[in-house]
Protein backbone atom coordinates (compact mmCIF):
# COMPACT_ATOMS: atom_id res chain seq x y z
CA UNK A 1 20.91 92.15 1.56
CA UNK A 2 23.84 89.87 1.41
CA UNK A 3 21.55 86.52 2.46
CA UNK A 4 18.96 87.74 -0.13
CA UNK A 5 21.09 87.58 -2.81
CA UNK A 6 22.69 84.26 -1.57
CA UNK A 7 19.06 82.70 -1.25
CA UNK A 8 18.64 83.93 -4.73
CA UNK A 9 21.91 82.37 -6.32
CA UNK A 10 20.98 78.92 -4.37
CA UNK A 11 17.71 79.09 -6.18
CA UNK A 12 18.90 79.71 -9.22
CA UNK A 13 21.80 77.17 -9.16
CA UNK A 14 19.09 74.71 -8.33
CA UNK A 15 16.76 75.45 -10.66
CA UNK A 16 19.46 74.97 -13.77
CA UNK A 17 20.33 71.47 -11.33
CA UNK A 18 16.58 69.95 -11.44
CA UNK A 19 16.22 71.49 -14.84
CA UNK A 20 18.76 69.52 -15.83
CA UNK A 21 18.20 66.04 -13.74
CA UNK A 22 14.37 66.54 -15.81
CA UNK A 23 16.32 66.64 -18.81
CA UNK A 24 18.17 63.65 -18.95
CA UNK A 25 15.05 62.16 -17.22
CA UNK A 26 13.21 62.90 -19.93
CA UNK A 27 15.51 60.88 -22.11
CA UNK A 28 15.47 58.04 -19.62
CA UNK A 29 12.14 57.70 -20.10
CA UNK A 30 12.33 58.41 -24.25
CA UNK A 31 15.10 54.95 -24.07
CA UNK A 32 13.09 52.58 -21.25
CA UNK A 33 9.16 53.58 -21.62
CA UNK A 34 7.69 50.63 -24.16
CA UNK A 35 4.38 53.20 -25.89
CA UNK A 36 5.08 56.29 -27.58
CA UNK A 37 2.32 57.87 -25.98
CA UNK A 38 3.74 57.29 -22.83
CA UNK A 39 7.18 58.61 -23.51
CA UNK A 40 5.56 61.68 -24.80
CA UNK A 41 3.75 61.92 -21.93
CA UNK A 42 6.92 61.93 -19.47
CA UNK A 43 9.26 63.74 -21.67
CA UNK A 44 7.10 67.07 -21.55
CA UNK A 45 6.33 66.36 -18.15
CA UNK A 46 9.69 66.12 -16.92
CA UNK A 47 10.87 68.99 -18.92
CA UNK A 48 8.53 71.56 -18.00
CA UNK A 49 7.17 70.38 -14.89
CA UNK A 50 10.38 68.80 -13.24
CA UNK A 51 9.83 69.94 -9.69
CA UNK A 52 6.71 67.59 -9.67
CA UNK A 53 7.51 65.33 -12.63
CA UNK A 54 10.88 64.38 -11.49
CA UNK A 55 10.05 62.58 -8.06
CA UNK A 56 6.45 61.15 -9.81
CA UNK A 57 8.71 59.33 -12.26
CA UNK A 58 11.13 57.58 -10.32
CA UNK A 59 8.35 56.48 -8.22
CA UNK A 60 5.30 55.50 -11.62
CA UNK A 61 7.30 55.52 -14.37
CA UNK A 62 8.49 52.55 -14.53
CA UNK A 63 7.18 49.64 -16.00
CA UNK A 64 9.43 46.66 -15.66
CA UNK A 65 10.10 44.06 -12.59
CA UNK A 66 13.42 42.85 -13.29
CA UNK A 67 14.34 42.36 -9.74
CA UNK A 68 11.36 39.69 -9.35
CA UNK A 69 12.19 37.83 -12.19
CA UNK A 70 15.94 37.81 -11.31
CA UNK A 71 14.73 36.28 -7.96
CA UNK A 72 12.75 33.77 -9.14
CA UNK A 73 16.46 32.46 -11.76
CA UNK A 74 18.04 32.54 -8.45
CA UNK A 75 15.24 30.19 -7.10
CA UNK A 76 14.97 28.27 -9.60
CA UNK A 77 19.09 27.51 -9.40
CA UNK A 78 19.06 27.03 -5.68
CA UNK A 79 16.21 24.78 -5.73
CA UNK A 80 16.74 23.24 -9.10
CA UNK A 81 15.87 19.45 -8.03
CA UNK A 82 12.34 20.62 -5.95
CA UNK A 83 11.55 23.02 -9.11
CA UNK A 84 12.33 20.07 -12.01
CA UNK A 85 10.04 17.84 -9.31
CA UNK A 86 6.65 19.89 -9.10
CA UNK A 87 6.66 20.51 -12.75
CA UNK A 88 7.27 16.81 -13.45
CA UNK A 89 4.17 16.50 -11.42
CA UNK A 90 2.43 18.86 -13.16
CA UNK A 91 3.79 17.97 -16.63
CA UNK A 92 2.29 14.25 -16.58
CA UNK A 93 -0.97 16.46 -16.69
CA UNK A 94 -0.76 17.81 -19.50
CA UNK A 95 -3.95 17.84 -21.57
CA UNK A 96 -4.71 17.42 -25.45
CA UNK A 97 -6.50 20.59 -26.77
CA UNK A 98 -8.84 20.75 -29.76
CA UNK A 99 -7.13 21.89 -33.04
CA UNK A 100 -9.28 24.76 -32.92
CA UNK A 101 -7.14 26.62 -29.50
CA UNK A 102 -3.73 25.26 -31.05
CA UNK A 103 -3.00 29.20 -31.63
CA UNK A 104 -3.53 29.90 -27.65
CA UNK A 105 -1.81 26.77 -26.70
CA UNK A 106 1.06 28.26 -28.85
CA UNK A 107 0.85 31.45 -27.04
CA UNK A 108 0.50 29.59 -23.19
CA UNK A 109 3.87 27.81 -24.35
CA UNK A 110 5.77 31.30 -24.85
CA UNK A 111 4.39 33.18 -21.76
CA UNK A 112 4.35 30.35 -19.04
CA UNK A 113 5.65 26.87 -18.30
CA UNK A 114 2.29 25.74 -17.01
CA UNK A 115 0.50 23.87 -19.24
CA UNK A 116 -3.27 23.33 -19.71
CA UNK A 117 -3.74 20.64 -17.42
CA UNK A 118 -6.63 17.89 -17.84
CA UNK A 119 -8.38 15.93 -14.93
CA UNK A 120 -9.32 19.22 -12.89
CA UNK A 121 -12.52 20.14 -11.23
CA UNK A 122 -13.92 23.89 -11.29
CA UNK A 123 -16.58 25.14 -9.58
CA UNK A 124 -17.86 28.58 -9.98
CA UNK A 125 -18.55 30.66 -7.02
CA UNK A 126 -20.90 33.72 -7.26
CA UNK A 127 -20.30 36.97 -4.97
CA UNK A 128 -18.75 36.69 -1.21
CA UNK A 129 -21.39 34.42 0.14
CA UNK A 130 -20.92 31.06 -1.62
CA UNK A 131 -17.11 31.88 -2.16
CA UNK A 132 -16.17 32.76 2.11
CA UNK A 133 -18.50 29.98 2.99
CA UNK A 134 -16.74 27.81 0.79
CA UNK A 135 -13.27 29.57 1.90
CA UNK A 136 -13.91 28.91 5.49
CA UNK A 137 -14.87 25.56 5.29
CA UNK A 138 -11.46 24.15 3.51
CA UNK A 139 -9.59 26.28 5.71
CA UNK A 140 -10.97 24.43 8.71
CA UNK A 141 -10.72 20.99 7.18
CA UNK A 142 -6.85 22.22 6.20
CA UNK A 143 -4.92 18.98 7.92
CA UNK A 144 -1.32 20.16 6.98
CA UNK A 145 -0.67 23.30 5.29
CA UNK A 146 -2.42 27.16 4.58
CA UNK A 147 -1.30 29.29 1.56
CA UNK A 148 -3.22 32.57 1.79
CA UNK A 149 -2.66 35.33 -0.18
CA UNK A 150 -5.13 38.67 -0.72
CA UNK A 151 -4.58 42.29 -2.33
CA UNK A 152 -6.92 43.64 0.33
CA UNK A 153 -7.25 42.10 3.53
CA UNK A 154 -9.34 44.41 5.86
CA UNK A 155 -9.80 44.29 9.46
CA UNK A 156 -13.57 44.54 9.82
CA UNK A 157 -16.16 41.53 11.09
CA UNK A 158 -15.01 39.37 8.33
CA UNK A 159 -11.52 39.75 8.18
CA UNK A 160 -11.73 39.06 11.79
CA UNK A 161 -13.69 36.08 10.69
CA UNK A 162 -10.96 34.96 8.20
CA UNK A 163 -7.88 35.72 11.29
CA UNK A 164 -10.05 33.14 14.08
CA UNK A 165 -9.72 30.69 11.28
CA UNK A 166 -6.27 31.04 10.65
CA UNK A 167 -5.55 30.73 14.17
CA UNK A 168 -7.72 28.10 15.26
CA UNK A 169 -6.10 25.82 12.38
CA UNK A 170 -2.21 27.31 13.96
CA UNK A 171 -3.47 26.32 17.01
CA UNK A 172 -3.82 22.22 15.44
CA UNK A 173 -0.62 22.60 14.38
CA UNK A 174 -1.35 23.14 10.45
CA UNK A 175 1.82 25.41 9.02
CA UNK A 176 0.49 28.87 7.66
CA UNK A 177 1.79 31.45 5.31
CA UNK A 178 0.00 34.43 5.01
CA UNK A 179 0.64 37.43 1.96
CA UNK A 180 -1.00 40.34 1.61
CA UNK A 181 -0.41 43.32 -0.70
CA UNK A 182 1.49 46.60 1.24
CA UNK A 183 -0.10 48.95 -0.80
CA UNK A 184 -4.02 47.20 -1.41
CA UNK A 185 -3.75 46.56 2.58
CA UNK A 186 -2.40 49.71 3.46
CA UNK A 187 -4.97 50.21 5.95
CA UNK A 188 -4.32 46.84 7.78
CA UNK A 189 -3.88 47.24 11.41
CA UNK A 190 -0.41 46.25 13.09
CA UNK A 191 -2.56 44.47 15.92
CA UNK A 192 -4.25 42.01 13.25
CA UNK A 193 -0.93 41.08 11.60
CA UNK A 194 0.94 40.60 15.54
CA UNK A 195 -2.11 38.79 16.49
CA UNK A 196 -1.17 35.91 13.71
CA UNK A 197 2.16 36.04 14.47
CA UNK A 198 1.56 35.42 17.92
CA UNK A 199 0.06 32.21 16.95
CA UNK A 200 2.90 31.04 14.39
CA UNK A 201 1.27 31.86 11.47
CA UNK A 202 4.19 33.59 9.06
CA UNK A 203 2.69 36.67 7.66
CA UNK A 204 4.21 39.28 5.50
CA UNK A 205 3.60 42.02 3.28
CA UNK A 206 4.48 41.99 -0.33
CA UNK A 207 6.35 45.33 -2.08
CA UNK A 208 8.34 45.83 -4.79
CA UNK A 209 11.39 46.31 -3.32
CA UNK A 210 13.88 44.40 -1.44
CA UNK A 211 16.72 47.56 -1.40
CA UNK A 212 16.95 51.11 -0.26
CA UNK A 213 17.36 52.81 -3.71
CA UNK A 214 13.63 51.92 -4.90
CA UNK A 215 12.43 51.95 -1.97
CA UNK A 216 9.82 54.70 -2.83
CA UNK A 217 8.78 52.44 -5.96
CA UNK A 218 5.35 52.08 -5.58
CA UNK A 219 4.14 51.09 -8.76
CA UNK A 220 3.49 47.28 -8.89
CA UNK A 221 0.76 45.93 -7.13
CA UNK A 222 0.62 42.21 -6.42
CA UNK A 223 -3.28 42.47 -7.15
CA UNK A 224 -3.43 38.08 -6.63
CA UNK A 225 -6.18 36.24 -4.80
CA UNK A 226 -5.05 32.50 -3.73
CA UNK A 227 -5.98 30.21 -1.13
CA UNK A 228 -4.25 26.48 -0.67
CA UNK A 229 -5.34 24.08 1.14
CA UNK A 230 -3.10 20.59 1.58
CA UNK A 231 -2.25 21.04 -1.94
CA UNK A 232 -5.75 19.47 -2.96
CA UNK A 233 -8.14 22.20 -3.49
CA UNK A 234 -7.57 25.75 -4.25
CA UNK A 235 -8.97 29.11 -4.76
CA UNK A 236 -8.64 32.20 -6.57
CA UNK A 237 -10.82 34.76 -8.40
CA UNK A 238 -11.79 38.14 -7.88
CA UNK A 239 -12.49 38.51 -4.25
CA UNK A 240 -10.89 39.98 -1.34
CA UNK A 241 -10.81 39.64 2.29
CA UNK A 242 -13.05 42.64 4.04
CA UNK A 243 -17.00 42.71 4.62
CA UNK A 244 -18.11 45.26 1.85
CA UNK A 245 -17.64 41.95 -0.64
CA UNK A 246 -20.58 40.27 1.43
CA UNK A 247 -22.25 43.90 0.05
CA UNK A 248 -22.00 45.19 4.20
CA UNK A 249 -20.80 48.82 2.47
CA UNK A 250 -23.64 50.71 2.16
CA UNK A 251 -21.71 52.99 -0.19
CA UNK A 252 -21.78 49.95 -3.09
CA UNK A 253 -24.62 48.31 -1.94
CA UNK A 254 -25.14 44.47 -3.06
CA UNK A 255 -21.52 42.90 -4.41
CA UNK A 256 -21.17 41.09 -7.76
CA UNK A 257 -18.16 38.84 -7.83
CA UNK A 258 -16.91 36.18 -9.14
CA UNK A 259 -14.44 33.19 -7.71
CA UNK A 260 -13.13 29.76 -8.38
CA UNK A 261 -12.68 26.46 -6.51
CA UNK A 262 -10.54 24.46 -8.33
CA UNK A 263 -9.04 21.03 -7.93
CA UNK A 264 -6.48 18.31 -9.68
CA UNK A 265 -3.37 19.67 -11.30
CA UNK A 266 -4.61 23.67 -11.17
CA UNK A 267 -3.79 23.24 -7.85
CA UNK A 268 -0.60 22.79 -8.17
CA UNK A 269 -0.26 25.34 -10.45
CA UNK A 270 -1.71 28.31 -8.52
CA UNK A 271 0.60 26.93 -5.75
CA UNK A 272 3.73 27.41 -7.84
CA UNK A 273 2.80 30.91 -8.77
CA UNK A 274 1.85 31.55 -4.42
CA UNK A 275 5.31 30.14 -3.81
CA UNK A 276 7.02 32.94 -6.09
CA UNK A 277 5.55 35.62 -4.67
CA UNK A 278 6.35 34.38 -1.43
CA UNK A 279 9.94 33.34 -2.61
CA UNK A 280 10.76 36.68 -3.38
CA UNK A 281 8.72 38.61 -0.17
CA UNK A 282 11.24 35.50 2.39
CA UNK A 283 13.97 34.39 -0.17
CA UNK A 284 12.23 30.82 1.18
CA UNK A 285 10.07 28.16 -0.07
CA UNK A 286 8.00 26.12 2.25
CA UNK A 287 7.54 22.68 2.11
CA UNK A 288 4.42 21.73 0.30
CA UNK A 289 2.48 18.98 -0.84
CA UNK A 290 2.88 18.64 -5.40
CA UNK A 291 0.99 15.38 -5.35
CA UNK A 292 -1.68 15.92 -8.09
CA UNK A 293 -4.79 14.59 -7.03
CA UNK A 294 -6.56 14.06 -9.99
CA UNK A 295 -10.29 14.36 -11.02
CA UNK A 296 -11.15 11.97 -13.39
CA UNK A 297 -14.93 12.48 -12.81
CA UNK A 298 -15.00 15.58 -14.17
CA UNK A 299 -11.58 15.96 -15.83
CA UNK A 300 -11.98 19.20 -16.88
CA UNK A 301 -9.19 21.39 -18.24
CA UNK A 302 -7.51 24.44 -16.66
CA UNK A 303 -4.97 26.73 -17.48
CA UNK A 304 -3.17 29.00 -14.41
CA UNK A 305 -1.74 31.74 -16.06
CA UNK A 306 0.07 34.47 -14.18
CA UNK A 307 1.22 37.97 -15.93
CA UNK A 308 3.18 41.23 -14.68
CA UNK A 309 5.43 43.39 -15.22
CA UNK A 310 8.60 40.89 -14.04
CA UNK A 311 7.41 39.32 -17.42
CA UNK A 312 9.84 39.44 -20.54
CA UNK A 313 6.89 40.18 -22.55
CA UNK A 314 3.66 41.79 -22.21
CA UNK A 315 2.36 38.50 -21.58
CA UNK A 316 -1.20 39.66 -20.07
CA UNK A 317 -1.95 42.34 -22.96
CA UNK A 318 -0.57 39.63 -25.35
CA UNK A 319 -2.70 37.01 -24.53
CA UNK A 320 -5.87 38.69 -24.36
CA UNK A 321 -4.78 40.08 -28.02
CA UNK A 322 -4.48 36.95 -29.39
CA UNK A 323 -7.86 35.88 -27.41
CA UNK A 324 -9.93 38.49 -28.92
CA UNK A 325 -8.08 38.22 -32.28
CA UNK A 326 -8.87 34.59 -32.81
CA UNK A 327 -12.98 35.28 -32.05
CA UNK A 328 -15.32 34.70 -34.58
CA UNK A 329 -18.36 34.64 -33.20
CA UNK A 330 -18.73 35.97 -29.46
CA UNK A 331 -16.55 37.93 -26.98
CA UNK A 332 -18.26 38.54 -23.70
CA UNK A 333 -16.03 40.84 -21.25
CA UNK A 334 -17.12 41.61 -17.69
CA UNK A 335 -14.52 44.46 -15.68
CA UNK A 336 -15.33 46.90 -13.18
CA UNK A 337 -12.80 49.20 -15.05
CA UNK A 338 -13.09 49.69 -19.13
CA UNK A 339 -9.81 51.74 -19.30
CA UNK A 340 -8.18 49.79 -21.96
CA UNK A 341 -5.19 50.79 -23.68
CA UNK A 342 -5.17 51.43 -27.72
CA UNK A 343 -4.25 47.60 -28.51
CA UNK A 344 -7.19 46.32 -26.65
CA UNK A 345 -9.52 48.95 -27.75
CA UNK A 346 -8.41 47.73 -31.46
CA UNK A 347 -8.97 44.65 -30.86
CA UNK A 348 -12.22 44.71 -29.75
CA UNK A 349 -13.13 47.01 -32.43
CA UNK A 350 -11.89 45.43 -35.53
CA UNK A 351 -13.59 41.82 -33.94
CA UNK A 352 -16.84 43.97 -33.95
CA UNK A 353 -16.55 44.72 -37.71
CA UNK A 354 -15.72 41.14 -38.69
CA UNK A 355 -19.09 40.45 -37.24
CA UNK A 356 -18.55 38.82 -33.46
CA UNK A 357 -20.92 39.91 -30.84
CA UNK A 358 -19.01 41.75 -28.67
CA UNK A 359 -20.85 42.30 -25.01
CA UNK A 360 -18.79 44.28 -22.21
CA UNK A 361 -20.76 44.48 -19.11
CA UNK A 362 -19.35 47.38 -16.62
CA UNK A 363 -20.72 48.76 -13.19
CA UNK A 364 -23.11 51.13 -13.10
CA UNK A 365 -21.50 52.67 -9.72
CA UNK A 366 -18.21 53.76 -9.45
CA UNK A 367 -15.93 53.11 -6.41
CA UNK A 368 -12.92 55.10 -8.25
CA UNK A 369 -14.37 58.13 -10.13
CA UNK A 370 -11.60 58.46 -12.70
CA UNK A 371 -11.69 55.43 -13.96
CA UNK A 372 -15.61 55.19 -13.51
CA UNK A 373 -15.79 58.52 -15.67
CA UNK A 374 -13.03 57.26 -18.25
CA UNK A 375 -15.29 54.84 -19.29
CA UNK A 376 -17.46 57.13 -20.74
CA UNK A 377 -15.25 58.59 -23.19
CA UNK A 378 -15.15 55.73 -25.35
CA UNK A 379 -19.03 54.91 -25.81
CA UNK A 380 -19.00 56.85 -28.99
CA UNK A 381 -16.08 55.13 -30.57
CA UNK A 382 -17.40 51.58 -29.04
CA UNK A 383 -20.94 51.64 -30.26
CA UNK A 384 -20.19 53.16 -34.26
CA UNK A 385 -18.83 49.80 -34.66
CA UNK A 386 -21.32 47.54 -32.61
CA UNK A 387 -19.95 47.03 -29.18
CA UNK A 388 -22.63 46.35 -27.08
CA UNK A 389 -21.60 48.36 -23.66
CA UNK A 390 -24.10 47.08 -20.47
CA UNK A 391 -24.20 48.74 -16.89
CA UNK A 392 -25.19 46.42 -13.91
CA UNK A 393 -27.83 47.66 -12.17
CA UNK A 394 -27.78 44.76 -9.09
CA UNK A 395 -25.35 46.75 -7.03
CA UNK A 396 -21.72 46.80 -7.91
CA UNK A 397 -20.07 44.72 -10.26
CA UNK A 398 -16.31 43.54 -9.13
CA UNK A 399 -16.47 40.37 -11.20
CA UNK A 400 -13.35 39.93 -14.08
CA UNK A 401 -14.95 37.17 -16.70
CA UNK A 402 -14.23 36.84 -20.49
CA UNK A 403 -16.02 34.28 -22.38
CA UNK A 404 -14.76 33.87 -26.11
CA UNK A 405 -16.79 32.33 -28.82
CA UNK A 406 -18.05 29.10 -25.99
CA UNK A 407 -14.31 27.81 -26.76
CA UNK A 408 -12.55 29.00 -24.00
CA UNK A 409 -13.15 31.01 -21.22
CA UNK A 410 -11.80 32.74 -18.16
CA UNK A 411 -12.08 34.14 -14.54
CA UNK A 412 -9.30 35.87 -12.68
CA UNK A 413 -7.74 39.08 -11.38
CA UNK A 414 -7.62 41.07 -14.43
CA UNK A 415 -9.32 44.08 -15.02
CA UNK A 416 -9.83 46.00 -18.59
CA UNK A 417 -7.39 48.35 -17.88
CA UNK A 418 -3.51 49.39 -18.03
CA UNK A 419 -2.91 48.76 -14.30
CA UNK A 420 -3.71 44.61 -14.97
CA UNK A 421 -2.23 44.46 -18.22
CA UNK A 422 1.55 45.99 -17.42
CA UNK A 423 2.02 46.86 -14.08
CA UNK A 424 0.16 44.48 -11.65
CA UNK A 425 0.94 41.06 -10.64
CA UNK A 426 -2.35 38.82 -12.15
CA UNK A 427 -3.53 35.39 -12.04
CA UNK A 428 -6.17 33.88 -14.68
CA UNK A 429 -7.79 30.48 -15.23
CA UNK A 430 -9.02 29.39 -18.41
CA UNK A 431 -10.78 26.39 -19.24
CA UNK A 432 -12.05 25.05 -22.66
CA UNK A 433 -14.44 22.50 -20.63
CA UNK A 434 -17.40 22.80 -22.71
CA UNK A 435 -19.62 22.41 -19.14
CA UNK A 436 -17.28 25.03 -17.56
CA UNK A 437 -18.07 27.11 -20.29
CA UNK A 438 -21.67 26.81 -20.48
CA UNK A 439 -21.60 27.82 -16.66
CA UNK A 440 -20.17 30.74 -17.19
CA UNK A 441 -21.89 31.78 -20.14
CA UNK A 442 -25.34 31.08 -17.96
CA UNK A 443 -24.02 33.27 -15.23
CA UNK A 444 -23.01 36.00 -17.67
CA UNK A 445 -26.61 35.80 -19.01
CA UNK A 446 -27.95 36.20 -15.84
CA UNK A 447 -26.13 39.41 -15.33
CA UNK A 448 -27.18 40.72 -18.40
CA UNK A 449 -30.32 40.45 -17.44
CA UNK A 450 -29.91 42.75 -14.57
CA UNK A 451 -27.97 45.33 -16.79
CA UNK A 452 -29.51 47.85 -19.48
CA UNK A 453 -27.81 48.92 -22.54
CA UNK A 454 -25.71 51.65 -22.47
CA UNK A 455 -27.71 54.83 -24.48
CA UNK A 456 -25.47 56.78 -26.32
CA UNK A 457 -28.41 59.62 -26.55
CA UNK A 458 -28.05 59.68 -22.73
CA UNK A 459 -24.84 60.22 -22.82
CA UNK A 460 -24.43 63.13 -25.49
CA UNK A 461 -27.47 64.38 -23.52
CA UNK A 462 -25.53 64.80 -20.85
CA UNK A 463 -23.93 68.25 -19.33
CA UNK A 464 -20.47 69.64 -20.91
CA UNK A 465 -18.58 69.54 -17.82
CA UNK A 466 -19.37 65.58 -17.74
CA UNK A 467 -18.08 64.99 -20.63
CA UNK A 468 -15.10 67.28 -20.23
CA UNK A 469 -14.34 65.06 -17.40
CA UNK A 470 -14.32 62.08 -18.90
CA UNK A 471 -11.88 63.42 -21.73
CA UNK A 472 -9.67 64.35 -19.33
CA UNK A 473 -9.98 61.40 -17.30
CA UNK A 474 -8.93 59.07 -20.53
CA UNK A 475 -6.10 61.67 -20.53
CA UNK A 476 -4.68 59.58 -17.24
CA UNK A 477 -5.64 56.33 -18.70
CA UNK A 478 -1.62 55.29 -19.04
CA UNK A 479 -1.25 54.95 -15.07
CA UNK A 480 -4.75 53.83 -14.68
């Protein structure tokens, strides 16, 4: 009798204890969490549900990298003379934009100090194919140095392809450094990652935390695809590393992607942003090559730009605002996610009514059902103002493209949804190279070709429970 009552008294005392702890939470997250719908969205969480709420907070809740960006100060103190050095390099690269993009040149000064940079070469590469093939080969011309980093890197036939690669270069005596995202590589085996050790290849993982207290912080994703080679050409786009982007998964079926090859400045640029991430993963910067080996033949411009949440601002939401806001005739979006939060959603809309032809071209398959079925909830809203909403048909679409008004466009990481815009660690290039352009506009017309138009009678057609899931899905749109 005596322990039941005991048992009951500890209970009780704790439940007034996490009661509590949920309440001043709750404020935590009313004083640090940036939307209003968010901190709504905690603060009844965490006081009714704090058993559960309490523990999913401190590990999603919050939005903001300081650590990283403290880092990077640090770095940029310690190595002050080999910083001021590569941007020099990069600097005397600089290119003269049209009067027409002088509003997103004004918004590329505030979020980054990489400039648009003039005498580059960009070469689009469409779905796992041309982009490996293309991969592979620079990797095995590499005379000096490999800078390799991947969200996903899997350990199937092509992976395995990738690793041989990696070590037969090692093996030459060409320095590599290998990243890879804990959480997107989760499933990475321990005998893949020894085997490139083995061979002096310095691999590690990349996580948000370098102490014990956030140790269970799981929220930022460094969701980054670059490959260096020498410091002369460069990749990065929206491939991984695994076979199902050859379209080997017979769960998606053919693979729609899009990557970049990139030479001249960008090359320098995309290594500055690789060194970073690996700056803050080793504390160390290896010794590479900020030459700029220009491309006069071509002299196309490019513009690296990489956003997350270590950012003082917003930057990524930011800049595709202003993007969208400055259209006047055409905004083409392709994302395998639509999950956009209420800025970008306005954004798009209010273009539609001033007239633009807005095109968003989405997968037809899903490989994460909640976001797949979020995307549904918004066709009504989307197509009483004109939005023209596509589905591929061609297999799965993995590609992130915008194309705005043939002035500028852009291929990257980012995907249409909150994860990309505030919480991952992205990487964009945009180029107002009217032949760039026109290249990408061809290949978006070519995918629109194998896509129908989304049918809104379809879709109210379709059964209640659907639809109920899809409202409830948008529900979880925040930590999308």
């Amino acid at each position: 009798m005596l322990l039941g009552v005991n048992l009951v008294s500890i209970f009780s005392v704790a439940t007034v204890i996490v009661h509590g702890v949920g309440i001043l939470t709750a404020a935590h997250a009313v004083m640090v969490v940036r939307s209003s719908r968010g901190a709504i969205a905690w603060g009844i969480s965490l006081i009714t549900f704090p058993w559960v709420a309490i523990p999913l907070y401190w590990i999603l809740g919050k939005n903001e990298f300081q650590e990283y960006a403290q880092a990077l100060q640090n770095a940029y103190r310690e190595k002050h003379d080999l910083v001021s050095q590569a941007y020099c390099a990069i600097l005397k690269h600089k290119a003269l934009l049209p009067d027409k993009l002088s509003t997103i040149e004004k918004l590329t000064e505030v979020f980054t100090p990489l400039p648009f940079t003039s005498g580059n070469e960009l070469e689009l590469l469409i779905n796992g194919e041309q982009t490996y093939a293309a991969m592979l080969e620079a990797i095995a011309q590499a005379q000096d140095y490999i800078l390799l980093q991947s969200y996903i890197i899997n350990s199937d036939h092509t992976g395995n392809e990738f690793k041989q690669a990696l070590i037969n270069k090692a093996n030459q005596g060409v320095r590599i450094n290998l990243l890879y995202d804990k959480i997107g590589s989760r499933k990475l085996s321990r005998r893949y990652l020894r085997s490139l050790r083995q061979h002096g290849i310095k691999v590690n993982g990349f996580g948000s935390t370098r102490r014990k207290g956030n140790r269970f912080r799981i929220n930022f994703r460094n969701h980054r695809k670059i490959l260096i080679v020498d410091g002369k050409i460069a990749f990065m786009g929206g491939l991984n590393i695994g076979d199902e982007y050859l379209g080997k998964n017979p769960r998606f079926g053919s693979w729609r992607d899009t990557h970049l090859k990139l030479r001249g400045a960008a090359v320098q640029c995309l290594q500055s942003v690789f060194l970073g991430d690996w700056y803050w993963v080793t504390r160390e910067i290896p010794q590479v090559c900020w030459q700029v080996q220009e491309v006069k033949e071509s002299n196309q411009t490019a513009l690296i730009l990489p956003t997350g949440p270590a950012d003082r601002l917003h930057n990524c939401n930011l800049f595709f605002l202003g993007m969208i806001g400055r259209s006047q005739s055409q905004i083409w979006l392709a994302s395998p996610y639509f999950v956009p939060n209420t800025s970008i959603l306005n954004a798009l809309k209010l273009a539609a009514l001033r007239g633009v032809d807005v095109r968003i071209i989405l997968p037809n398959r899903p490989d994460y059902l909640t976001a797949y079925l979020c995307s549904f909830s918004y066709y009504t809203e989307l197509q009483s103002v004109g939005i023209k909403l596509y589905r591929y048909r061609s297999g799965f679409m993995h590609q992130k493209v915008i194309l705005i008004d043939r002035d500028i466009a852009g291929v990257g990481t980012v995907n249409l949804d909150n994860r990309s815009f505030f919480l991952n660690f992205e990487i964009t290039t945009f180029s107002s190279d009217i032949h760039f352009i026109h290249s990408v506009a061809t290949m978006l017309e070519k995918d629109l070709n194998f896509s129908r138009p989304v049918n809104l009678d379809a879709y109210q057609q379709k059964p209640f429970w659907f639809k109920l899931a899809a409202r409830v899905s948008r529900l979880l749109a925040p930590i999308l």
